[in-house]
Protein backbone atom coordinates (compact mmCIF):
# COMPACT_ATOMS: atom_id res chain seq x y z
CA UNK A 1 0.00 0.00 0.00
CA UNK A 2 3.09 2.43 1.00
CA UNK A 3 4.91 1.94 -2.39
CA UNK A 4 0.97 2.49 -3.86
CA UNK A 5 -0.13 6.20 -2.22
CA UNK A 6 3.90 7.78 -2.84
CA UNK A 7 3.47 6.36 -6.66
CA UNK A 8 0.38 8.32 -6.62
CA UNK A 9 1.30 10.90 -5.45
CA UNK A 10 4.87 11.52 -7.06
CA UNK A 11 2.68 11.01 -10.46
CA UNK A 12 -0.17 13.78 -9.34
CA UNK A 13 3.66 16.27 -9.15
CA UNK A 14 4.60 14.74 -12.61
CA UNK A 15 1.52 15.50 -14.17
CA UNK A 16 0.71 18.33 -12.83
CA UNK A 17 2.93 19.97 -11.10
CA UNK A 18 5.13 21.73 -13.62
CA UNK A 19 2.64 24.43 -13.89
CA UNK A 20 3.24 27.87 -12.54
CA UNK A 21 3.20 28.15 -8.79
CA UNK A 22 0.79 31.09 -8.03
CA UNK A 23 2.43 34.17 -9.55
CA UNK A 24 6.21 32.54 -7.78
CA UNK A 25 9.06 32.06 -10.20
CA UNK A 26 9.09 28.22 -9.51
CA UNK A 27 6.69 25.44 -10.51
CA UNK A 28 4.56 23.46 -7.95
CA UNK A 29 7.06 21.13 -8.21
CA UNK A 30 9.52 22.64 -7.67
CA UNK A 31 8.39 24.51 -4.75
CA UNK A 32 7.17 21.66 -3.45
CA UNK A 33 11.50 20.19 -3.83
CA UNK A 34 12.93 22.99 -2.55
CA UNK A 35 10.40 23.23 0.77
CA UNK A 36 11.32 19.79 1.59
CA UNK A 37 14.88 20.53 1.06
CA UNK A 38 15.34 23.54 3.30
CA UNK A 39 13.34 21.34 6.10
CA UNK A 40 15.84 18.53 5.09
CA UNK A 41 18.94 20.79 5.42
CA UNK A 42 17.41 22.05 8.70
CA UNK A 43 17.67 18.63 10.19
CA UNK A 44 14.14 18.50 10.47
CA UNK A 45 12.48 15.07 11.24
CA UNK A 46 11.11 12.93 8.65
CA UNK A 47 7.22 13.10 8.85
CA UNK A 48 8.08 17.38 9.03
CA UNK A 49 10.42 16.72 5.69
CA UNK A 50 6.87 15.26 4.07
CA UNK A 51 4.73 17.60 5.38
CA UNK A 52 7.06 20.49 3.63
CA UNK A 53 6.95 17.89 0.19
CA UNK A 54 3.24 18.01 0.71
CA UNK A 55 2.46 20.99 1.72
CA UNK A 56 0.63 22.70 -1.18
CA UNK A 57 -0.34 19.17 -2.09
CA UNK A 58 -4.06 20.60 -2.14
CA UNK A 59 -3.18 22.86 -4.93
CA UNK A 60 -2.92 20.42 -7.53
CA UNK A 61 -5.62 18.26 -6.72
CA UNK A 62 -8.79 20.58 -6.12
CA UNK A 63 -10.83 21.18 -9.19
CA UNK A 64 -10.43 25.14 -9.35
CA UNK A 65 -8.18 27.41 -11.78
CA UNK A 66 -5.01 27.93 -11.13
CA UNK A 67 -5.53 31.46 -11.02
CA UNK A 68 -8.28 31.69 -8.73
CA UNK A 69 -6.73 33.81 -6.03
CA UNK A 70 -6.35 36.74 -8.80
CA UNK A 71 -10.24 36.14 -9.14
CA UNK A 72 -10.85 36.67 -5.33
CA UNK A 73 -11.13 32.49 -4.69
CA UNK A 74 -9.50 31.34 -1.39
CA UNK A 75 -8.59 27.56 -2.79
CA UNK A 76 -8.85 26.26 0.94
CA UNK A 77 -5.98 24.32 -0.83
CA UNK A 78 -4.01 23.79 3.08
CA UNK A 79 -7.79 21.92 3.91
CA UNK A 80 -8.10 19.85 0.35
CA UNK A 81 -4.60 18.82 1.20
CA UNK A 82 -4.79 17.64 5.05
CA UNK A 83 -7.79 16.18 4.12
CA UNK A 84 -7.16 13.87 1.27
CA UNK A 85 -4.01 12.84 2.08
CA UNK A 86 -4.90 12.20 6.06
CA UNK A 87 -6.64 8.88 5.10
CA UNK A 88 -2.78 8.07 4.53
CA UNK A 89 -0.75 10.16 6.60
CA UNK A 90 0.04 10.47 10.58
CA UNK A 91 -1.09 13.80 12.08
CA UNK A 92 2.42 14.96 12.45
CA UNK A 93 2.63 15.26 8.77
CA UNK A 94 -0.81 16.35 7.67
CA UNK A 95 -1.41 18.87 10.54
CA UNK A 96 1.59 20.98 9.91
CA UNK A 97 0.09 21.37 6.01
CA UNK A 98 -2.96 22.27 7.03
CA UNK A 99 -2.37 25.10 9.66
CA UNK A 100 0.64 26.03 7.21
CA UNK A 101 -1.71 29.19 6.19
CA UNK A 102 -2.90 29.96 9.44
CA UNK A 103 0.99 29.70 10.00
CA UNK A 104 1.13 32.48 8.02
CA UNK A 105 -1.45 34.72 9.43
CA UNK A 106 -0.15 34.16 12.34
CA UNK A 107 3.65 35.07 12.07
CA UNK A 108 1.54 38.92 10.28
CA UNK A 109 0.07 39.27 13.17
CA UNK A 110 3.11 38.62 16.39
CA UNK A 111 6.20 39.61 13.52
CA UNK A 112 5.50 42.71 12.44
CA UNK A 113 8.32 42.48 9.72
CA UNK A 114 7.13 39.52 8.55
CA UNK A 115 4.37 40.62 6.00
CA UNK A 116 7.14 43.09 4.85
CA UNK A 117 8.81 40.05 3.43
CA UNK A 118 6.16 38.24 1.88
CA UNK A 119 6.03 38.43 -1.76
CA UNK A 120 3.32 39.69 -3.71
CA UNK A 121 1.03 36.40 -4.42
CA UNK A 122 1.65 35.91 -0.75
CA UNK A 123 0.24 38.96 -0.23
CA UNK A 124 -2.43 38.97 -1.97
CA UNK A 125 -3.71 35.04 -0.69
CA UNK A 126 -3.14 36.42 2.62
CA UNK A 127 -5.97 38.99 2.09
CA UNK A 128 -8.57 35.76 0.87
CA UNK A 129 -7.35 33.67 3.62
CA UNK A 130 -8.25 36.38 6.26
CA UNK A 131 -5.37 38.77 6.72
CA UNK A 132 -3.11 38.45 9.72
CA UNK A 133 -4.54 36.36 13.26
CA UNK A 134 -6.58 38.61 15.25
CA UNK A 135 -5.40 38.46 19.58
CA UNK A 136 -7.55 35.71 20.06
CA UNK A 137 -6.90 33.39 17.04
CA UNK A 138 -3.41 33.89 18.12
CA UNK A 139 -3.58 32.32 21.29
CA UNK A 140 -5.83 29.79 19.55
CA UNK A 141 -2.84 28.87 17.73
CA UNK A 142 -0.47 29.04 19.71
CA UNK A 143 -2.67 26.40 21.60
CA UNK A 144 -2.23 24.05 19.03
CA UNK A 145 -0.10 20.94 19.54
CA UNK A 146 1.37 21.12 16.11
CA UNK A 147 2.00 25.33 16.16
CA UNK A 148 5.74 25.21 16.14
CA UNK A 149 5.98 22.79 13.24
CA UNK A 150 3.83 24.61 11.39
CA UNK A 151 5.60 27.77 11.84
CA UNK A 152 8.71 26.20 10.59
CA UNK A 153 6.86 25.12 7.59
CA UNK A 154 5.81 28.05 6.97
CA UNK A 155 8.84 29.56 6.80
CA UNK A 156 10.35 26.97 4.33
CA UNK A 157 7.22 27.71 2.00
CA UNK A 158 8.48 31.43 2.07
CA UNK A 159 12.02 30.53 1.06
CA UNK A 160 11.24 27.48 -1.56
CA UNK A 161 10.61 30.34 -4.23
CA UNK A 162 14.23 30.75 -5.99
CA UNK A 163 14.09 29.99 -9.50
CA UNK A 164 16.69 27.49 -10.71
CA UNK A 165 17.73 26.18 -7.43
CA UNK A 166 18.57 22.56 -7.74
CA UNK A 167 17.23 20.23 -5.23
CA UNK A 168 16.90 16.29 -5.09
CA UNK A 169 14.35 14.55 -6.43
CA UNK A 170 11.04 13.51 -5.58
CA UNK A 171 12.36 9.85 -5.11
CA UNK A 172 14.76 10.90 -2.27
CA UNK A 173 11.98 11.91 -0.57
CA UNK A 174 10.08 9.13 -0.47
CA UNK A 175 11.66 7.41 3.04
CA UNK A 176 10.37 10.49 4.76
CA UNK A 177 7.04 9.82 3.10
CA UNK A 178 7.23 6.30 4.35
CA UNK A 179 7.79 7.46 8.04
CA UNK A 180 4.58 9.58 7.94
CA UNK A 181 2.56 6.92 6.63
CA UNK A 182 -0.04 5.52 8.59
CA UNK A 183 0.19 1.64 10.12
């Protein structure tokens, strides 16, 4: 069954994954590679390595446009993602991806600097997903068993947007992939 759901999903990148990643220089895929690197290179545990893979999983497997942020469409993509692929995945892989938004809407709200940084389609999903936390959604966050993970996802998705950067495979990913899979 493992070898099964990482087959389907490595062919769900290959097929459609090359297409542009929301107004970023990068492709899904490869913003998907270079998350899952920088968690990698962090030393980050496996299951937290696949939840950076499959992070914006959601993306590519809801049924809207690709461009329906610029149309004023929140994609609930962090939701599609946890979702589907929590039939197969441990929490400590799917709940990182799906509070990886409120992640973001979070660090807006406590780092002031922070939505300084962000880049313009960043920007601009931040203002369908809700803007930044208000006081108490933040300590409803913070709250959250799986917070700190998925503010360190978070900021891998914010750096996994450099065009060209050369990263490994989706293949040498898939031992974290294994770990996070359920028993």
């Amino acid at each position: 069954m493992s070898a099964t759901v990482i087959d389907e999903i490595f062919t769900v990148f290959r097929e459609r994954g090359d297409g542009a990643y929301l107004g970023e220089p990068v492709s899904q895929s490869e913003h998907a590679l270079q998350a899952a690197a920088a968690a990698e290179r962090d030393g980050a545990p496996p299951q937290l390595v696949a939840a950076a893979l499959l992070h914006d999983y959601g993306h590519l497997v809801h049924d809207l446009d690709e461009d329906s942020a610029e149309h004023g469409i929140d994609t609930v993509h962090e939701d599609v993602g946890a979702e589907g692929l929590g039939r197969h995945f441990v929490p400590a892989v799917t709940e990182p991806l799906r509070l990886h938004v409120a992640a973001k809407r979070y660090l807006c709200a406590v780092e002031p600097s922070y939505l300084d940084a962000l880049s313009p389609a960043s920007k601009l999903s931040l203002e369908l997903q809700g803007g930044p936390l208000p006081p108490d959604e933040v300590a409803a966050f913070e709250a959250n068993p799986h917070h700190r993970e998925a503010v360190q996802l978070r900021r891998w998705d914010d750096e996994a947007k450099i065009e060209g950067l050369a990263t490994p495979p989706f293949e040498h990913y898939r031992s974290a992939l294994e770990s996070g899979l359920r028993t």
